[in-house]
Protein backbone atom coordinates (compact mmCIF):
# COMPACT_ATOMS: atom_id res chain seq x y z
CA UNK A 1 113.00 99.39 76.11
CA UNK A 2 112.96 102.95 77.49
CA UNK A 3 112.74 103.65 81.29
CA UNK A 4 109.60 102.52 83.66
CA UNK A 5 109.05 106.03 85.19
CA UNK A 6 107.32 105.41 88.84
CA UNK A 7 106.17 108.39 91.15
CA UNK A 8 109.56 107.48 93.34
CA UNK A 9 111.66 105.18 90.98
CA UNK A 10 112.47 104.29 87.20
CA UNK A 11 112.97 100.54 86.17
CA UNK A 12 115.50 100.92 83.91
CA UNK A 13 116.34 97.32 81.51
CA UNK A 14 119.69 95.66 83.45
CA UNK A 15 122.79 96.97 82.12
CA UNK A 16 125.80 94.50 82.40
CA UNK A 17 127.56 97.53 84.33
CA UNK A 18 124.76 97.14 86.96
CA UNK A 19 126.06 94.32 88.23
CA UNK A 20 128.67 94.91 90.26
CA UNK A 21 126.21 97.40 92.72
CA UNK A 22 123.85 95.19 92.28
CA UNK A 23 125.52 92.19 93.93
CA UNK A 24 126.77 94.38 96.66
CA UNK A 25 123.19 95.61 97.39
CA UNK A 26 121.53 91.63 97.17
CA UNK A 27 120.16 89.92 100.35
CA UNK A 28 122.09 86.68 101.88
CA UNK A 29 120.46 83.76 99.91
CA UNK A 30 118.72 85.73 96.61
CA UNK A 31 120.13 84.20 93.91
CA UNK A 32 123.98 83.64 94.48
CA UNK A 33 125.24 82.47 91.41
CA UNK A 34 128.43 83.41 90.09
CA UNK A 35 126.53 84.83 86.95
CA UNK A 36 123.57 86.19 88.83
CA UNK A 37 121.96 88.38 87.50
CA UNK A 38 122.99 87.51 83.90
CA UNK A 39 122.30 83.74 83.82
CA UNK A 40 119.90 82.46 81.34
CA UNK A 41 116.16 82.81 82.17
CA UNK A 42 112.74 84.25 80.60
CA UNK A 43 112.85 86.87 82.97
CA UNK A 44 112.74 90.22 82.47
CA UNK A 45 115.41 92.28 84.44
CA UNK A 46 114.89 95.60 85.80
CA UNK A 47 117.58 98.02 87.88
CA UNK A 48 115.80 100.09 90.32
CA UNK A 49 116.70 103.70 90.16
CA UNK A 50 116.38 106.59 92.57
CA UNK A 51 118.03 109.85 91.76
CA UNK A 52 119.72 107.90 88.60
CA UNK A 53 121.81 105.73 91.54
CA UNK A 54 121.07 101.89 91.50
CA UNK A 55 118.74 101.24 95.08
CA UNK A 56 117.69 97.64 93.69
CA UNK A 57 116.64 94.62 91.09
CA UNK A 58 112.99 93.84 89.90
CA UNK A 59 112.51 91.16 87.41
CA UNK A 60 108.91 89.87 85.57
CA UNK A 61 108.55 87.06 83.83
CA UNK A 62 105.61 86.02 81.81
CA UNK A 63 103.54 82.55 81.69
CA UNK A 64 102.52 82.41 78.00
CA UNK A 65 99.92 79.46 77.91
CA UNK A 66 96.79 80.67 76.79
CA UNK A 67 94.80 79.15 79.71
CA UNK A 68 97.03 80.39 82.64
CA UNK A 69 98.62 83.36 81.02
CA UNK A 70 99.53 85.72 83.85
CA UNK A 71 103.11 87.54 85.12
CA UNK A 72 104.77 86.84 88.09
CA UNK A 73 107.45 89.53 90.02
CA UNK A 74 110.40 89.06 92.39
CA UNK A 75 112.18 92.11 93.74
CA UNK A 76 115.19 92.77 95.95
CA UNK A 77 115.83 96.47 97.45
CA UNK A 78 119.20 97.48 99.11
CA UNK A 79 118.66 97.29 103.07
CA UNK A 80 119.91 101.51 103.18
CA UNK A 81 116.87 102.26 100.46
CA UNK A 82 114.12 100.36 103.45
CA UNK A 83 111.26 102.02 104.31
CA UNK A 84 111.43 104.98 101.69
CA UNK A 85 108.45 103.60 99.63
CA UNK A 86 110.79 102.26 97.16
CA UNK A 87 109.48 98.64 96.68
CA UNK A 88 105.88 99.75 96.82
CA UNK A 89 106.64 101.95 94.00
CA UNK A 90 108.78 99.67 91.77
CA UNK A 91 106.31 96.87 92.26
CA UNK A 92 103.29 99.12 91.53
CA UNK A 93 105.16 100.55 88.45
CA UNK A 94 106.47 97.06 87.11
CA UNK A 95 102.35 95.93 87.69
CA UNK A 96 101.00 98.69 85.86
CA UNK A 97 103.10 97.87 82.87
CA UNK A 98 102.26 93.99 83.01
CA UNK A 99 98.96 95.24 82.79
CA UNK A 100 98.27 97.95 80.90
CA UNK A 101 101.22 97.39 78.30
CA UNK A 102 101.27 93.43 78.27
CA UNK A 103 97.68 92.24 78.76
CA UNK A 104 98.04 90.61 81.80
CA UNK A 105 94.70 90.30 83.56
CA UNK A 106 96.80 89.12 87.31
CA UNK A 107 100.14 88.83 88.25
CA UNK A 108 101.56 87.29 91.39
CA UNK A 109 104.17 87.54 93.86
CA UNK A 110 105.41 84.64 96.68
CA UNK A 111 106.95 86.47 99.67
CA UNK A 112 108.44 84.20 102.51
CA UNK A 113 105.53 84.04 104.69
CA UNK A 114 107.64 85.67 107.72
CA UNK A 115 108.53 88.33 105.68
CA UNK A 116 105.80 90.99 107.35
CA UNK A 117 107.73 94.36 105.98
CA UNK A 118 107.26 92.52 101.82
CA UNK A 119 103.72 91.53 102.46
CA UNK A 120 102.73 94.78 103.72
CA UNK A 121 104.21 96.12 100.49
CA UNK A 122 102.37 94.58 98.33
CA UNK A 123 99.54 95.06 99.64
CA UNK A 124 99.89 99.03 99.36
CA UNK A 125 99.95 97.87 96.08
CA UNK A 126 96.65 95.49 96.13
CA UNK A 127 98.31 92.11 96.26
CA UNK A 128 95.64 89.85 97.81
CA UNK A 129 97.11 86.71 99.81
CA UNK A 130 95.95 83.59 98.38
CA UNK A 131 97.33 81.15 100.39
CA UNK A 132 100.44 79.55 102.22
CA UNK A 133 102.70 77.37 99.97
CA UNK A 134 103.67 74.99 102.40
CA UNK A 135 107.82 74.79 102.75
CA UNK A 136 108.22 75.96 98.86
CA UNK A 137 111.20 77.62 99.24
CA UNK A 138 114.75 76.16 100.52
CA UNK A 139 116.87 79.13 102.66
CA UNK A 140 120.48 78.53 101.24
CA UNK A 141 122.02 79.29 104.48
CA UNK A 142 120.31 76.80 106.77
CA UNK A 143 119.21 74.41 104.54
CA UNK A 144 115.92 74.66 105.71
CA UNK A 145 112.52 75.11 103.56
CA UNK A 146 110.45 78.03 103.85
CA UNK A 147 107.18 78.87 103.52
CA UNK A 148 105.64 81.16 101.18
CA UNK A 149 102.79 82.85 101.00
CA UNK A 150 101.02 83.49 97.37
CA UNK A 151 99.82 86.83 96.61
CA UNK A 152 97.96 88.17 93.61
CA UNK A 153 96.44 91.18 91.92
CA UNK A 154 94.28 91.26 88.89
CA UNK A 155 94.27 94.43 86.56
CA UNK A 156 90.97 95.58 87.56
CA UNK A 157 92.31 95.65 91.28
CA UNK A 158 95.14 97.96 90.37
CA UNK A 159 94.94 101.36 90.09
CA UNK A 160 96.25 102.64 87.34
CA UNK A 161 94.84 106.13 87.01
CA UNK A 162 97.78 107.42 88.16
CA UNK A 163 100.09 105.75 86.32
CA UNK A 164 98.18 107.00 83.25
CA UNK A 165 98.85 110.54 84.14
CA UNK A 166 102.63 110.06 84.02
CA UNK A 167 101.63 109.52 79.62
């Protein structure tokens, strides 16, 4: 698959040679298995690229069932590459082509529900909070569940004039 071209980024398809930045550039407690990012999942794994240099990881995957067919996204972006507009634009690039390119009429996201800068992210990008998944996800280091909070966008809430420019 060619290149994801953003207004900031490009979501280039993971390249085995991505993963040794990548790994430096992950967050305590996302994902950290020896074979991470490489271990075997539907997912589809994206490098995040600014400038051609490797900022962070997006991955999609897809729910196939015809009556609950939708996409769901989990990103990561290197704490030096915060506050540039980076994640906004992956996540907005990576939702454009779940939409427009796959079909997918809503796709969904589940920030930790403390996690103020990711929320406000997503909804730059017009992820609507649906509701608090009660202690859904366990923190590695403490042992302790957190909660998340569900977000979601369907394709007629996400602008994608722009991204149709870029064509």
């Amino acid at each position: 698959m060619p290149e994801l071209p953003g207004e900031l980024v490009s979501l280039r398809t993971l390249e085995v040679a991505d993963v040794p930045r990548l790994r430096e550039l992950r967050p305590r407690g996302w994902s950290p298995g020896d074979d991470w990012p490489l271990e075997g999942s539907a997912a589809t794994r994206y490098t995040i690229l600014l400038d051609r240099s490797i900022v962070g990881f997006i991955q999609s995957n897809e729910n196939p069932d015809p009556e609950y067919r939708h996409a769901s996204i989990d990103i990561f972006v290197g704490t030096p590459y915060h506050g540039q507009g980076i994640g906004t634009d992956a996540v907005r690039t990576l939702a454009v082509h779940l939409a427009r390119d796959l079909g997918h009429h809503r796709v969904v996201i589940d920030p930790r529900a403390d996690n103020a800068a990711a929320i406000r992210c997503y909804c730059k990008v017009g992820f609507k909070p649906v509701g608090v998944m009660r202690r859904y996800e366990r923190n590695l280091e403490t042992g302790e569940w957190n909660d998340a909070l569900l977000m979601d966008l369907l394709a007629e809430d996400l602008d994608i004039s722009r991204a149709a420019l870029r064509d």
